[in-house]
PDB file of N, CA and C in Angstrom:
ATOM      1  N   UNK A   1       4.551  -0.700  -2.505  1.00  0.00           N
ATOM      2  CA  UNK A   1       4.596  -1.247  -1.159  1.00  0.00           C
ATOM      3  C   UNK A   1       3.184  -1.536  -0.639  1.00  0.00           C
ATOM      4  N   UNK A   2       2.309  -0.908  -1.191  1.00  0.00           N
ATOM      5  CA  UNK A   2       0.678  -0.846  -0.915  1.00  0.00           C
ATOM      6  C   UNK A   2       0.175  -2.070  -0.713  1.00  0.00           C
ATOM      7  N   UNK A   3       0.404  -2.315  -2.448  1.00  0.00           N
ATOM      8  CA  UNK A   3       0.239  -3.547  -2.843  1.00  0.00           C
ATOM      9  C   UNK A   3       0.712  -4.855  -2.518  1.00  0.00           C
ATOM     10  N   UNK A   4       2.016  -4.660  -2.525  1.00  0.00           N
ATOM     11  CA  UNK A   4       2.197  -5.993  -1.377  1.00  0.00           C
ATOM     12  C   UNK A   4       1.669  -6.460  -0.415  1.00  0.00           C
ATOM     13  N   UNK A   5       1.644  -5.282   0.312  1.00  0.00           N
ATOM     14  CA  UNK A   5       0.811  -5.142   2.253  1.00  0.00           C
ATOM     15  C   UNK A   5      -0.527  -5.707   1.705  1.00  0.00           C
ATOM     16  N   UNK A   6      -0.793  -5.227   0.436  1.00  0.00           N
ATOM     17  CA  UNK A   6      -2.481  -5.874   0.511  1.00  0.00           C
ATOM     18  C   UNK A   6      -2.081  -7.159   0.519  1.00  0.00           C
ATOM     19  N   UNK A   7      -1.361  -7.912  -0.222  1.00  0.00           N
ATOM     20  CA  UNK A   7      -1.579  -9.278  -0.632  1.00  0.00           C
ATOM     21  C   UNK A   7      -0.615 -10.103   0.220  1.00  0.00           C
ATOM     22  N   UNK A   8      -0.123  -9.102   1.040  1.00  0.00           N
ATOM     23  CA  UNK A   8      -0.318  -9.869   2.460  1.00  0.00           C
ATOM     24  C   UNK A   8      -1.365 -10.194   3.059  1.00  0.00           C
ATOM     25  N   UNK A   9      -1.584  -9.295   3.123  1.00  0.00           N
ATOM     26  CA  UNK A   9      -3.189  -9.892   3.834  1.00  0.00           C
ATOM     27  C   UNK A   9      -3.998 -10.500   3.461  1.00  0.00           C
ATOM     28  N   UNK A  10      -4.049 -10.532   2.541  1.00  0.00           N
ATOM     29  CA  UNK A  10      -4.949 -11.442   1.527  1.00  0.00           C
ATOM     30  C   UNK A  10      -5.139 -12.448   1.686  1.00  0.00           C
ATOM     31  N   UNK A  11      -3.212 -13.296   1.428  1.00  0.00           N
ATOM     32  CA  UNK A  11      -2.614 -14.281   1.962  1.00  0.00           C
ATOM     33  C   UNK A  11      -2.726 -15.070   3.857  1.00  0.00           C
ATOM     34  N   UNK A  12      -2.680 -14.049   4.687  1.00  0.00           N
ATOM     35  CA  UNK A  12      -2.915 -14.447   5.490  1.00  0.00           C
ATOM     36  C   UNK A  12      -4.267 -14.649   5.516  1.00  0.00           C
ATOM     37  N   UNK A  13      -5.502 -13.825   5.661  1.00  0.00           N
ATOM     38  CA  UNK A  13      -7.010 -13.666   5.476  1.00  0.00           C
ATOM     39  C   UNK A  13      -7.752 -15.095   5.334  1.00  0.00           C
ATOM     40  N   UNK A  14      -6.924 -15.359   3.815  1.00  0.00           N
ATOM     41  CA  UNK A  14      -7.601 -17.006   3.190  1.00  0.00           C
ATOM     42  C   UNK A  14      -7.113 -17.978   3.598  1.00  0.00           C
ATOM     43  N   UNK A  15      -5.861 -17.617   4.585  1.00  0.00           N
ATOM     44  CA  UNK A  15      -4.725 -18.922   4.498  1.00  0.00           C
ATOM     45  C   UNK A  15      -4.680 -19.728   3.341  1.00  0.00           C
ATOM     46  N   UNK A  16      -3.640 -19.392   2.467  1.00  0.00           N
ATOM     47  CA  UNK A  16      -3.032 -19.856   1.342  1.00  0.00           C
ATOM     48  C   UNK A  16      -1.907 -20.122   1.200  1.00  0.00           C
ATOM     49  N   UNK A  17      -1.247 -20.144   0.246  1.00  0.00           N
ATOM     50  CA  UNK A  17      -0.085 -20.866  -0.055  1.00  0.00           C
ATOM     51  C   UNK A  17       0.488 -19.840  -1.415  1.00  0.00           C
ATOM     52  N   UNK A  18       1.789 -19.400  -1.367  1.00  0.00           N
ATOM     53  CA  UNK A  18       1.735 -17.988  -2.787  1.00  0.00           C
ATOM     54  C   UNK A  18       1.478 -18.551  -4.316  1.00  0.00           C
ATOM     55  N   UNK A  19       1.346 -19.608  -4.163  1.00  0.00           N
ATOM     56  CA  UNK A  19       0.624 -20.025  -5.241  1.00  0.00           C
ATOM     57  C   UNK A  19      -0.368 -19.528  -5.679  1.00  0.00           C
ATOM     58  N   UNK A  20      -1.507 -20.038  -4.792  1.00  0.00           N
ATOM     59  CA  UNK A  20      -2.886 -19.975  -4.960  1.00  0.00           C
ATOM     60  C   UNK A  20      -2.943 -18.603  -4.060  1.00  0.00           C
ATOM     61  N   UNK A  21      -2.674 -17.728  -3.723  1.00  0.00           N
ATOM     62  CA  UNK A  21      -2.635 -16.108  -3.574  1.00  0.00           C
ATOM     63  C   UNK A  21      -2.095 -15.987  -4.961  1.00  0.00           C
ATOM     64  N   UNK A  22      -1.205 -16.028  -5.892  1.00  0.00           N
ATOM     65  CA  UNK A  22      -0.895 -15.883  -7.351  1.00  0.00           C
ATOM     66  C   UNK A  22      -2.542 -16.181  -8.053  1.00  0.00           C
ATOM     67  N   UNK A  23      -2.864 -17.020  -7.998  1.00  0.00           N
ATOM     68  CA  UNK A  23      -4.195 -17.496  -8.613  1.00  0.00           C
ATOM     69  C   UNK A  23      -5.396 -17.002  -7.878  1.00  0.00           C
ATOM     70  N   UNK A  24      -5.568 -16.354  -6.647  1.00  0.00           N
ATOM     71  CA  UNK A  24      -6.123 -15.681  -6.916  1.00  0.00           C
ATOM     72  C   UNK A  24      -6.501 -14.228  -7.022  1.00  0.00           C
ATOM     73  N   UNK A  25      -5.409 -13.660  -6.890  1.00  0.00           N
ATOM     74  CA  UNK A  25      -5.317 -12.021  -7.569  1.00  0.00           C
ATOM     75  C   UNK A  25      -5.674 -12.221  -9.342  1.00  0.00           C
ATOM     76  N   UNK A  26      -5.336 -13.358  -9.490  1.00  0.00           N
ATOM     77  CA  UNK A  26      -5.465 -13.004 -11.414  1.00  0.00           C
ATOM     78  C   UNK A  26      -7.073 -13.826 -11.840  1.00  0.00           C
ATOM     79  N   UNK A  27      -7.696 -14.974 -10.419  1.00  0.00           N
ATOM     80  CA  UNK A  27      -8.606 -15.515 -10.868  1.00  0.00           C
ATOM     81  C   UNK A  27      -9.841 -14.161 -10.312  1.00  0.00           C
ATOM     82  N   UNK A  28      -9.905 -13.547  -9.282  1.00  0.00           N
ATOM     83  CA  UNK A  28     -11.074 -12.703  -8.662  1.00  0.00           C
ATOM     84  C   UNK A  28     -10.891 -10.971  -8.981  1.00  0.00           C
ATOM     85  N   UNK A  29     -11.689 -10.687  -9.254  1.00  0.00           N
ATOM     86  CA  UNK A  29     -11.662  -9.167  -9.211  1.00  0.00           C
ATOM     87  C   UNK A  29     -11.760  -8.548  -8.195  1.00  0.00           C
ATOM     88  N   UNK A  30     -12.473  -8.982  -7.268  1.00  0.00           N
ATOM     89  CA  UNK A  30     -12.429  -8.653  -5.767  1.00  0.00           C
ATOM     90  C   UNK A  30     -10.492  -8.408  -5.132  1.00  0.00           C
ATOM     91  N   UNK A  31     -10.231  -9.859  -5.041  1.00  0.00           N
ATOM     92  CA  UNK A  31      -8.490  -9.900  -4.806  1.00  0.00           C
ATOM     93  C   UNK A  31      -7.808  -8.478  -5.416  1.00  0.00           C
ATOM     94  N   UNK A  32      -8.160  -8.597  -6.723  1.00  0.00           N
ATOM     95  CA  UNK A  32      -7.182  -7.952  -7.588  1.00  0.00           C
ATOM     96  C   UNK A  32      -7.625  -6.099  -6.958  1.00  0.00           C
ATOM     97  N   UNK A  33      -8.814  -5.985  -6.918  1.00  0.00           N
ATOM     98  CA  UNK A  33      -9.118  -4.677  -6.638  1.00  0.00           C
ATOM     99  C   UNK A  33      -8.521  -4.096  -5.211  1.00  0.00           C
ATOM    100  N   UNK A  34      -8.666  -5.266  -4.411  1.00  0.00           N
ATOM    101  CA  UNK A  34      -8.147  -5.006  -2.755  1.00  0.00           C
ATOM    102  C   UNK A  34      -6.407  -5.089  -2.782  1.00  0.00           C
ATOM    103  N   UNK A  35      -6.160  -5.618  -3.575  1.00  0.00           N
ATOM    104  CA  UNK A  35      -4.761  -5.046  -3.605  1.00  0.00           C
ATOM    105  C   UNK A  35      -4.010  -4.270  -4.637  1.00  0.00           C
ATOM    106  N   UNK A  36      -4.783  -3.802  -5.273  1.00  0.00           N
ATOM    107  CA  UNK A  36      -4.964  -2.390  -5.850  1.00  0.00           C
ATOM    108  C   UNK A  36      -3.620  -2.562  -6.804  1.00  0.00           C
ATOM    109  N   UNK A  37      -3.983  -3.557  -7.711  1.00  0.00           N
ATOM    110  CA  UNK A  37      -2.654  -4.191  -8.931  1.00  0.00           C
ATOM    111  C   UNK A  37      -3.436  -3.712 -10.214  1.00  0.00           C
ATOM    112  N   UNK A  38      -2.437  -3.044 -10.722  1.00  0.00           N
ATOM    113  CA  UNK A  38      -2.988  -2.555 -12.313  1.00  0.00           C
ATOM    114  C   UNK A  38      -3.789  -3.432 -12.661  1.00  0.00           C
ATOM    115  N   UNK A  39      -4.634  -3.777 -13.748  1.00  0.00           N
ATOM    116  CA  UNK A  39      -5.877  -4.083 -14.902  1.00  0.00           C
ATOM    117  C   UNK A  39      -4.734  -5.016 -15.517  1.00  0.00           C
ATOM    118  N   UNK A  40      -5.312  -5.931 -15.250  1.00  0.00           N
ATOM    119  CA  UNK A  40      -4.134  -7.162 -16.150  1.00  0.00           C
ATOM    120  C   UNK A  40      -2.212  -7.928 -15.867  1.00  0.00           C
ATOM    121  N   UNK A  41      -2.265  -7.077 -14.518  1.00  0.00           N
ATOM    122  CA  UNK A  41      -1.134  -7.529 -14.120  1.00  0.00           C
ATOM    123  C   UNK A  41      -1.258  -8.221 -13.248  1.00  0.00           C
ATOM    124  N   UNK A  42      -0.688  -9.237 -13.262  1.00  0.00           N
ATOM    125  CA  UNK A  42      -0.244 -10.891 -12.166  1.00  0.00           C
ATOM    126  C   UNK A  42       0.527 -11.188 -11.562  1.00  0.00           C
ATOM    127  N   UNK A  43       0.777 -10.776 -10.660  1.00  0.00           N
ATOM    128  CA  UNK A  43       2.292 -11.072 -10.251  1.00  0.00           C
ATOM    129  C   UNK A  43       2.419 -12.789  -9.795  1.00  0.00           C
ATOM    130  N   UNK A  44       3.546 -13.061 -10.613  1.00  0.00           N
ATOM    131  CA  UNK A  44       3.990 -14.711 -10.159  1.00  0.00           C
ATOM    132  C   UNK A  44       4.245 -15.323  -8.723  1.00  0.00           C
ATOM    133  N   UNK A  45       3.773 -16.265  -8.400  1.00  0.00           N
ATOM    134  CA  UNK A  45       4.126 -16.949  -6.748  1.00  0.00           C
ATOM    135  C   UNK A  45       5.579 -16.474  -6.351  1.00  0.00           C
ATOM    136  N   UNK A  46       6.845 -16.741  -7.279  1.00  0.00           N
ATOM    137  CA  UNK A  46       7.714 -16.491  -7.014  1.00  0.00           C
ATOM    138  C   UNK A  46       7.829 -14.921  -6.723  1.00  0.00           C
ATOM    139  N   UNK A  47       7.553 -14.031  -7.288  1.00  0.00           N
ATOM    140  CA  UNK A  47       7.785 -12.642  -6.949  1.00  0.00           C
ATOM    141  C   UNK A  47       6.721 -12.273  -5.991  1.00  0.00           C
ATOM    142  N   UNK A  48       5.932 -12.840  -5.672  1.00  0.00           N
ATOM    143  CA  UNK A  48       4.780 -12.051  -4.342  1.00  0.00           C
ATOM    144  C   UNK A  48       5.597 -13.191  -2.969  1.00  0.00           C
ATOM    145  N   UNK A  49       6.148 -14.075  -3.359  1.00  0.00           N
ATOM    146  CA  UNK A  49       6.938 -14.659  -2.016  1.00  0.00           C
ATOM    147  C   UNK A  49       8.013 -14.006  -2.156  1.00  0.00           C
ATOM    148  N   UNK A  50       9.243 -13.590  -2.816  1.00  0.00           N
ATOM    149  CA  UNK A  50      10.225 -12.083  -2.431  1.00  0.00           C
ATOM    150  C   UNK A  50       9.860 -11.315  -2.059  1.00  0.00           C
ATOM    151  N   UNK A  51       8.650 -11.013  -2.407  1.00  0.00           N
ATOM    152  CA  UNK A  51       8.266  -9.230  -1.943  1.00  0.00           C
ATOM    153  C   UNK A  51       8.415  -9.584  -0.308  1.00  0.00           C
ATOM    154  N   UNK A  52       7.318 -10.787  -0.238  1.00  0.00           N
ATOM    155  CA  UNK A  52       6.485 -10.433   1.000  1.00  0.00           C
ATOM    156  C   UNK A  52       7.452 -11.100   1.919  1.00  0.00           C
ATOM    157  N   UNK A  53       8.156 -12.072   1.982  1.00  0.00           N
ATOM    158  CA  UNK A  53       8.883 -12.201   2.489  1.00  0.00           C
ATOM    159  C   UNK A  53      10.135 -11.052   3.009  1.00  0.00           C
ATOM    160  N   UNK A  54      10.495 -10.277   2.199  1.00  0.00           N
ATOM    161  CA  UNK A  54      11.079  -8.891   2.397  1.00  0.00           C
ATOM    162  C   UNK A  54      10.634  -8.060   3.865  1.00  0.00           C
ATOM    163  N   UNK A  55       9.711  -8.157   4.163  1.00  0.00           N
ATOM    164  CA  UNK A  55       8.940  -7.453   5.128  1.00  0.00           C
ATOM    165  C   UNK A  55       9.488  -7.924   6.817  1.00  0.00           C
ATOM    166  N   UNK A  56      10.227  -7.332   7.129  1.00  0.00           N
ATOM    167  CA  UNK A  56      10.677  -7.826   8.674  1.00  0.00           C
ATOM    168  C   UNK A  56       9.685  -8.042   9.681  1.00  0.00           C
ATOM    169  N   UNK A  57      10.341  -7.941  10.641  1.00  0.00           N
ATOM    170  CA  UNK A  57       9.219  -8.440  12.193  1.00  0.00           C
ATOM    171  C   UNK A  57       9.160  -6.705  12.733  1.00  0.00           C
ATOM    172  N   UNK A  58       9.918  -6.237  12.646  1.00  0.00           N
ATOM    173  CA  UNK A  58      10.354  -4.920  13.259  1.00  0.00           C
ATOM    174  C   UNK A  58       8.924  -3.940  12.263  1.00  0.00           C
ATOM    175  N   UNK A  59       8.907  -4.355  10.923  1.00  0.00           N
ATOM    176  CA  UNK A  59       7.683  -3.430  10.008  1.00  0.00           C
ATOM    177  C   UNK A  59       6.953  -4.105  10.601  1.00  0.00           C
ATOM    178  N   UNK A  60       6.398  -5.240  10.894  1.00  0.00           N
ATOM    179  CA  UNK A  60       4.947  -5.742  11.029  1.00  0.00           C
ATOM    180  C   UNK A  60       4.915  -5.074  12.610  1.00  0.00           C
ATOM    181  N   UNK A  61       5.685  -5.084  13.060  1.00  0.00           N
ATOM    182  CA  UNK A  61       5.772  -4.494  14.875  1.00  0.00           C
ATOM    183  C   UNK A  61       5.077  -3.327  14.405  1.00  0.00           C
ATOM    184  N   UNK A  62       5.918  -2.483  14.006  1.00  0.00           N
ATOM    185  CA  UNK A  62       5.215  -0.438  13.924  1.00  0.00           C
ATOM    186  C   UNK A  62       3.904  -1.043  13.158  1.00  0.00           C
ATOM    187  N   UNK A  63       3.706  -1.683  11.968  1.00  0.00           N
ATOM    188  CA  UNK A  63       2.097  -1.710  11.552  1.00  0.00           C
ATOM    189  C   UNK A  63       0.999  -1.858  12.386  1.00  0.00           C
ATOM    190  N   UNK A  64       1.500  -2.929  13.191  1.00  0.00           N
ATOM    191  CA  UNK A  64       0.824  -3.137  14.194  1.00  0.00           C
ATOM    192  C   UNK A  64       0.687  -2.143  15.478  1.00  0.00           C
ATOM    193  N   UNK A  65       1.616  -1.182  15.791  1.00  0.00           N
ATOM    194  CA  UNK A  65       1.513  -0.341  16.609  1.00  0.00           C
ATOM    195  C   UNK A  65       0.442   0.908  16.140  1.00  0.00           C
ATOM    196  N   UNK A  66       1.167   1.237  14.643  1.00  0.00           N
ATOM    197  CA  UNK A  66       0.009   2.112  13.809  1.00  0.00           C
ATOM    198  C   UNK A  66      -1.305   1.893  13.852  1.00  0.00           C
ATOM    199  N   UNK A  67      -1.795   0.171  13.682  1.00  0.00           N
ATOM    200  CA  UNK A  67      -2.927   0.166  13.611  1.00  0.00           C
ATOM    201  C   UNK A  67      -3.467   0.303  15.053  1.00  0.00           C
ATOM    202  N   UNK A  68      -3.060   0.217  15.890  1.00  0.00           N
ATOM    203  CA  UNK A  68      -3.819  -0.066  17.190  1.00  0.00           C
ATOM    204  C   UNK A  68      -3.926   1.265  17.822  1.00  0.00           C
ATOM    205  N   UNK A  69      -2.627   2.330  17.650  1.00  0.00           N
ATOM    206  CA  UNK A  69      -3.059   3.569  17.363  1.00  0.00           C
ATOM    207  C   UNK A  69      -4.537   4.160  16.867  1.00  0.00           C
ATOM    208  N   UNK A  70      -4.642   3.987  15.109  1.00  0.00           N
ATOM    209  CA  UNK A  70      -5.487   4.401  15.191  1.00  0.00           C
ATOM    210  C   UNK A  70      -6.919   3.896  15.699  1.00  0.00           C
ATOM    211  N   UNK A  71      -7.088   2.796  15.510  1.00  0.00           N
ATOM    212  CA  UNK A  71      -8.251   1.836  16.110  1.00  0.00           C
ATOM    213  C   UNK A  71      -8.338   2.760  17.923  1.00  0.00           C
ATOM    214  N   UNK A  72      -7.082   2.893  18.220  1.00  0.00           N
ATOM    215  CA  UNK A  72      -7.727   3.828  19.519  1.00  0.00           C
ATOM    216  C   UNK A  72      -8.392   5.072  19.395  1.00  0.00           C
ATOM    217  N   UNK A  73      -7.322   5.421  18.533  1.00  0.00           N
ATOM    218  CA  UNK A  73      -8.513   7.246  18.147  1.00  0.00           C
ATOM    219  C   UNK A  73      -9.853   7.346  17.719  1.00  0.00           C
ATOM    220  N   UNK A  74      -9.920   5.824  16.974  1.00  0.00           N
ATOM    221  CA  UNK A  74     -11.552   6.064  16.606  1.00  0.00           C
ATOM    222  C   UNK A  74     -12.302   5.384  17.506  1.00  0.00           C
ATOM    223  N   UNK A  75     -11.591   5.273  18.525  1.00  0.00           N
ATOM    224  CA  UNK A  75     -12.334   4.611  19.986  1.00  0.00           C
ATOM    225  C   UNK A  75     -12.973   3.149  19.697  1.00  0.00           C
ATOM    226  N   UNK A  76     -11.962   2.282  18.476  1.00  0.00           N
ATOM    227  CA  UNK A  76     -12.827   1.018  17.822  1.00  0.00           C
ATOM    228  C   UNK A  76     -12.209  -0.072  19.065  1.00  0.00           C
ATOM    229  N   UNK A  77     -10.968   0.012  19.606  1.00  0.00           N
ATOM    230  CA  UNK A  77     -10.649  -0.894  20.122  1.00  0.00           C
ATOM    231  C   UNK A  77      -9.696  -0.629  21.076  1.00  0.00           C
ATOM    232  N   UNK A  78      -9.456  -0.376  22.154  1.00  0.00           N
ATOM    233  CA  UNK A  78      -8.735  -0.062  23.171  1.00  0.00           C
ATOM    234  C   UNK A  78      -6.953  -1.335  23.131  1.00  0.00           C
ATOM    235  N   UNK A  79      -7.151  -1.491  22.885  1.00  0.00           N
ATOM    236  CA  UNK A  79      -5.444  -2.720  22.116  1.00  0.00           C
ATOM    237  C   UNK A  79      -5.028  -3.105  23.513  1.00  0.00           C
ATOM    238  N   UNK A  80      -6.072  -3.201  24.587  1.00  0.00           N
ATOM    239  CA  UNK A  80      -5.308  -4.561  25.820  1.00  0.00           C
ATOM    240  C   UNK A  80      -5.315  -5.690  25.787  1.00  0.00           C
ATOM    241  N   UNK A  81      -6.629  -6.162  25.046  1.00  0.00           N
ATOM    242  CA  UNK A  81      -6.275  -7.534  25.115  1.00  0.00           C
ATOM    243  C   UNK A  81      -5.780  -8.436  23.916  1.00  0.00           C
ATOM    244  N   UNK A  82      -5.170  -9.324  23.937  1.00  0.00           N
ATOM    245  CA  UNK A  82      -4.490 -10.176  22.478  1.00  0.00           C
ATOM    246  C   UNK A  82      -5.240 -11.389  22.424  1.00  0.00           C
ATOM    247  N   UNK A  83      -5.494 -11.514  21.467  1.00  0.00           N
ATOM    248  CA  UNK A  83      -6.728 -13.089  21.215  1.00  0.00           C
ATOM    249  C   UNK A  83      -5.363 -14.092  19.990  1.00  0.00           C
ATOM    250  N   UNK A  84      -5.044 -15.323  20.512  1.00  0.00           N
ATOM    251  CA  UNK A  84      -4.072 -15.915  19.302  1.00  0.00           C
ATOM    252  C   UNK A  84      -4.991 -17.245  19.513  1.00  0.00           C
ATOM    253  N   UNK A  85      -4.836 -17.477  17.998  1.00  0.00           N
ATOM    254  CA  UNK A  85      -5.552 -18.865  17.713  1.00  0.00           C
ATOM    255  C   UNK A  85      -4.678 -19.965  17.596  1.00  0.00           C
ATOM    256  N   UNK A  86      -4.891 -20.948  18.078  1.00  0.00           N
ATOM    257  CA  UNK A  86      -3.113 -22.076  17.805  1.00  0.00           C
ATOM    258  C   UNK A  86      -4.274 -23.552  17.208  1.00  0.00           C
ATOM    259  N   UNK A  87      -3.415 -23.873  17.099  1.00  0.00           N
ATOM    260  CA  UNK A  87      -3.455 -25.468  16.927  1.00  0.00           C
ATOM    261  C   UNK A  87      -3.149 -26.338  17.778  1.00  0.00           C
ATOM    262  N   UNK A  88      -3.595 -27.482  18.468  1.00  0.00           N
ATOM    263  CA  UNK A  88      -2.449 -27.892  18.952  1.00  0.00           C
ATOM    264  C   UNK A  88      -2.537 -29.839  18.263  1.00  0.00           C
ATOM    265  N   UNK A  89      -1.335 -30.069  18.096  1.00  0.00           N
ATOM    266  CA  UNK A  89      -0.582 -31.136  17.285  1.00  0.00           C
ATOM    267  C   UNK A  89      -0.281 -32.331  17.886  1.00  0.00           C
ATOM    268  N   UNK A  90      -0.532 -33.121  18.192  1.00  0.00           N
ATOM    269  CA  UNK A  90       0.300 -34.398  18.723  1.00  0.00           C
ATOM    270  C   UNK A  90       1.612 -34.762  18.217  1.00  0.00           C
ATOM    271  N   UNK A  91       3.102 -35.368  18.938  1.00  0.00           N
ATOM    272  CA  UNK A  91       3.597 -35.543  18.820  1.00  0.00           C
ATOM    273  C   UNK A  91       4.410 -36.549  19.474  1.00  0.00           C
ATOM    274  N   UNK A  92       5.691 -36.989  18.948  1.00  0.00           N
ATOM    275  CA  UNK A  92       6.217 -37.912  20.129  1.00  0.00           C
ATOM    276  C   UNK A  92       7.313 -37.231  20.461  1.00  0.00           C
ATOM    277  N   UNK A  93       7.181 -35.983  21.076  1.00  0.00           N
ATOM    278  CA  UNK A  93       8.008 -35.624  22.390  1.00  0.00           C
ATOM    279  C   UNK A  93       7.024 -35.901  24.119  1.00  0.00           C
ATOM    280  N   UNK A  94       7.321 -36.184  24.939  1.00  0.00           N
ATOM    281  CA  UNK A  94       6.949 -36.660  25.857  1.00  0.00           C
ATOM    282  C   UNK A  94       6.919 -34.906  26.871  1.00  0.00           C
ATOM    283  N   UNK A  95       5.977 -34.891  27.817  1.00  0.00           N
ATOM    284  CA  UNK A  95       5.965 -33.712  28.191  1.00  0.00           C
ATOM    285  C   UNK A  95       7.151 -33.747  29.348  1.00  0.00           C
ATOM    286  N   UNK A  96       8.344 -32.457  29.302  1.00  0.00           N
ATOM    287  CA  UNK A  96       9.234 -32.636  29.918  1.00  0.00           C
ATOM    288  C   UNK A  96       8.883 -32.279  31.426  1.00  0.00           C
ATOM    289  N   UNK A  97      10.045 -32.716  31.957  1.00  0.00           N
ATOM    290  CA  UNK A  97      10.063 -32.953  33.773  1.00  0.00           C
ATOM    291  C   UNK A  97      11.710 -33.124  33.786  1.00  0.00           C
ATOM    292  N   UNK A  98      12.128 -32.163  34.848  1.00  0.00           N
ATOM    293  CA  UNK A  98      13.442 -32.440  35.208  1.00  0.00           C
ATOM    294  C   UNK A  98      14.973 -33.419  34.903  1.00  0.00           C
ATOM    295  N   UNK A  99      13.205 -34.494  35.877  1.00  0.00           N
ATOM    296  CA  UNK A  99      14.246 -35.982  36.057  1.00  0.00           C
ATOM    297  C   UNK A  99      14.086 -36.401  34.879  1.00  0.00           C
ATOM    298  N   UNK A 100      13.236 -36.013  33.881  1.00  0.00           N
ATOM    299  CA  UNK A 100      13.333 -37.212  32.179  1.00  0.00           C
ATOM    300  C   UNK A 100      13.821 -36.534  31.570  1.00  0.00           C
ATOM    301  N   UNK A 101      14.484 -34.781  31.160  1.00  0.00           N
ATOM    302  CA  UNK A 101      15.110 -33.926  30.723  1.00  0.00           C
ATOM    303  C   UNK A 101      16.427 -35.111  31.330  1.00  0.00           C
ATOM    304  N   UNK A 102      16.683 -34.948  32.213  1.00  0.00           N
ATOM    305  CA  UNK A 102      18.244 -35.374  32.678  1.00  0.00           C
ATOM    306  C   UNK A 102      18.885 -36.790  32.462  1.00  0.00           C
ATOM    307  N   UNK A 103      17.609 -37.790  32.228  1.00  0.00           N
ATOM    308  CA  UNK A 103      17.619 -39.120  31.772  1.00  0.00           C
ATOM    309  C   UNK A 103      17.878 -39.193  30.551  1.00  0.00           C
ATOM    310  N   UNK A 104      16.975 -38.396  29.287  1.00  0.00           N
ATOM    311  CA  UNK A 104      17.129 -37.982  28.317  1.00  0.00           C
ATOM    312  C   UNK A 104      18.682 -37.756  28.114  1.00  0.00           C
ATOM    313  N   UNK A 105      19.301 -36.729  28.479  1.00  0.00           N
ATOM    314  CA  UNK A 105      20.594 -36.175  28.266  1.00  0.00           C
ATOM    315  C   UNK A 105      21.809 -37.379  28.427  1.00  0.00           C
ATOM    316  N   UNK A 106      21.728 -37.995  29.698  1.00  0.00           N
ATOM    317  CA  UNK A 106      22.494 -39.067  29.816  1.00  0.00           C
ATOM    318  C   UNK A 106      22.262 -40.070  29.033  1.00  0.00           C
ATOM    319  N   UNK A 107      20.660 -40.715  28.532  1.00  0.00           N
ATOM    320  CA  UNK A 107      20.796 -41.673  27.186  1.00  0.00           C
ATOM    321  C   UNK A 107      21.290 -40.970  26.308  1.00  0.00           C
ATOM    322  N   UNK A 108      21.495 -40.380  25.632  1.00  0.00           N
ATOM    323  CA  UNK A 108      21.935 -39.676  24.501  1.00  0.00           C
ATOM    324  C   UNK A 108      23.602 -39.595  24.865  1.00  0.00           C
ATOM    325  N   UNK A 109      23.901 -39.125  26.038  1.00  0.00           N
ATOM    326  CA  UNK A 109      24.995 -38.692  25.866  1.00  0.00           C
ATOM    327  C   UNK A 109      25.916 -40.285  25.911  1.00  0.00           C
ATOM    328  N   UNK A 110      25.648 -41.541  26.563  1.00  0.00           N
ATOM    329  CA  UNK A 110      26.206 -42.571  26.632  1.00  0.00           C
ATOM    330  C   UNK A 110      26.012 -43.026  25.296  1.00  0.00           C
ATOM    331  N   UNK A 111      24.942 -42.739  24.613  1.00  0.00           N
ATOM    332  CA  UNK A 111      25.128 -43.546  23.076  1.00  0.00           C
ATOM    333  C   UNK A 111      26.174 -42.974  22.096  1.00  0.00           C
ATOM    334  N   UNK A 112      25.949 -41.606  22.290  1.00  0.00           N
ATOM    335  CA  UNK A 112      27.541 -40.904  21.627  1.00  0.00           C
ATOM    336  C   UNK A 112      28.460 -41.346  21.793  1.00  0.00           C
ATOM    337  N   UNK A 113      28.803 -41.725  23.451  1.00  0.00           N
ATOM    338  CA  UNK A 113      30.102 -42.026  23.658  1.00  0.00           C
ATOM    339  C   UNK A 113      30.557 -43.158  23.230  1.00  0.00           C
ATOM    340  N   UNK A 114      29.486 -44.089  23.365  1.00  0.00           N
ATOM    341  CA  UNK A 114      29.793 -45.713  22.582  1.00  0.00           C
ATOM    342  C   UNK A 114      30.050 -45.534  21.078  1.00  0.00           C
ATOM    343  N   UNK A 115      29.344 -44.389  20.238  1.00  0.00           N
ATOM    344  CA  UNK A 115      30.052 -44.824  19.184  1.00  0.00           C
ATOM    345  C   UNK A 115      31.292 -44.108  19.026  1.00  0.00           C
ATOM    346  N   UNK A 116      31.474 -42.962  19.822  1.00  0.00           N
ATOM    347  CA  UNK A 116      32.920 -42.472  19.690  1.00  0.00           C
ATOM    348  C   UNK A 116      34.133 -43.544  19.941  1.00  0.00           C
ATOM    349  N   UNK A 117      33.792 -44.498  21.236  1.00  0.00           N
ATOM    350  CA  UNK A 117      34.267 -45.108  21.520  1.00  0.00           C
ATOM    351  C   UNK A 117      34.715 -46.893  20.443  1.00  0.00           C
ATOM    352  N   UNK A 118      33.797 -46.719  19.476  1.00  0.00           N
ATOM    353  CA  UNK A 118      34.138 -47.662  18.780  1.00  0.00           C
ATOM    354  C   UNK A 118      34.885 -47.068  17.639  1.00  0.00           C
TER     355      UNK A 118
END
């Protein structure tokens, strides 16, 4: 279970893809040592995406409670404030408003009906 958790992180850390987290636990010794995988064992993209995928929201919740726990005891970080990094994307949804939510709904809903109606 260690080992997984490492190469979770790993995975998140580099932002990768379980591919190339596969490639590189077997290409770096560094990788391989931090997630603490026997001397010559590799685990395949496919089996480090079961593992890790396995891992609920509810475990990463308590990990995260654990860690912030201890990070308090060693007085490293008091856990009030949350820092999230986003992206943000362009798209063609239009930013909603009431009256174009409700315009929206009625185009849509009259085009249904026309083809129900045919």
């Amino acid at each position: 279970m260690e080992s997984i958790l490492r190469c979770t992180i790993l995975k998140q850390y580099h932002q990768v893809s379980y591919h190339d987290l596969a490639f590189c636990l077997m290409d770096s010794t560094a990788c391989e040592s931090f997630a603490r995988l026997k001397p010559g064992w590799y685990p395949k993209r496919s089996a480090l995406q079961e593992c890790i995928s396995v891992i609920s929201d509810r475990t990463w919740e308590r990990i995260n409670r654990c860690l912030i726990h201890s990070a308090q005891q060693e007085k490293v970080e008091r856990g009030k404030l949350l820092r999230i990094d986003s992206t943000v994307v362009d798209s063609p949804i239009h930013e909603p408003r009431d009256s174009s939510l409700l315009w929206d709904s009625a185009r849509v809903l009259i085009r249904l009906l026309k083809k129900v109606d045919e």
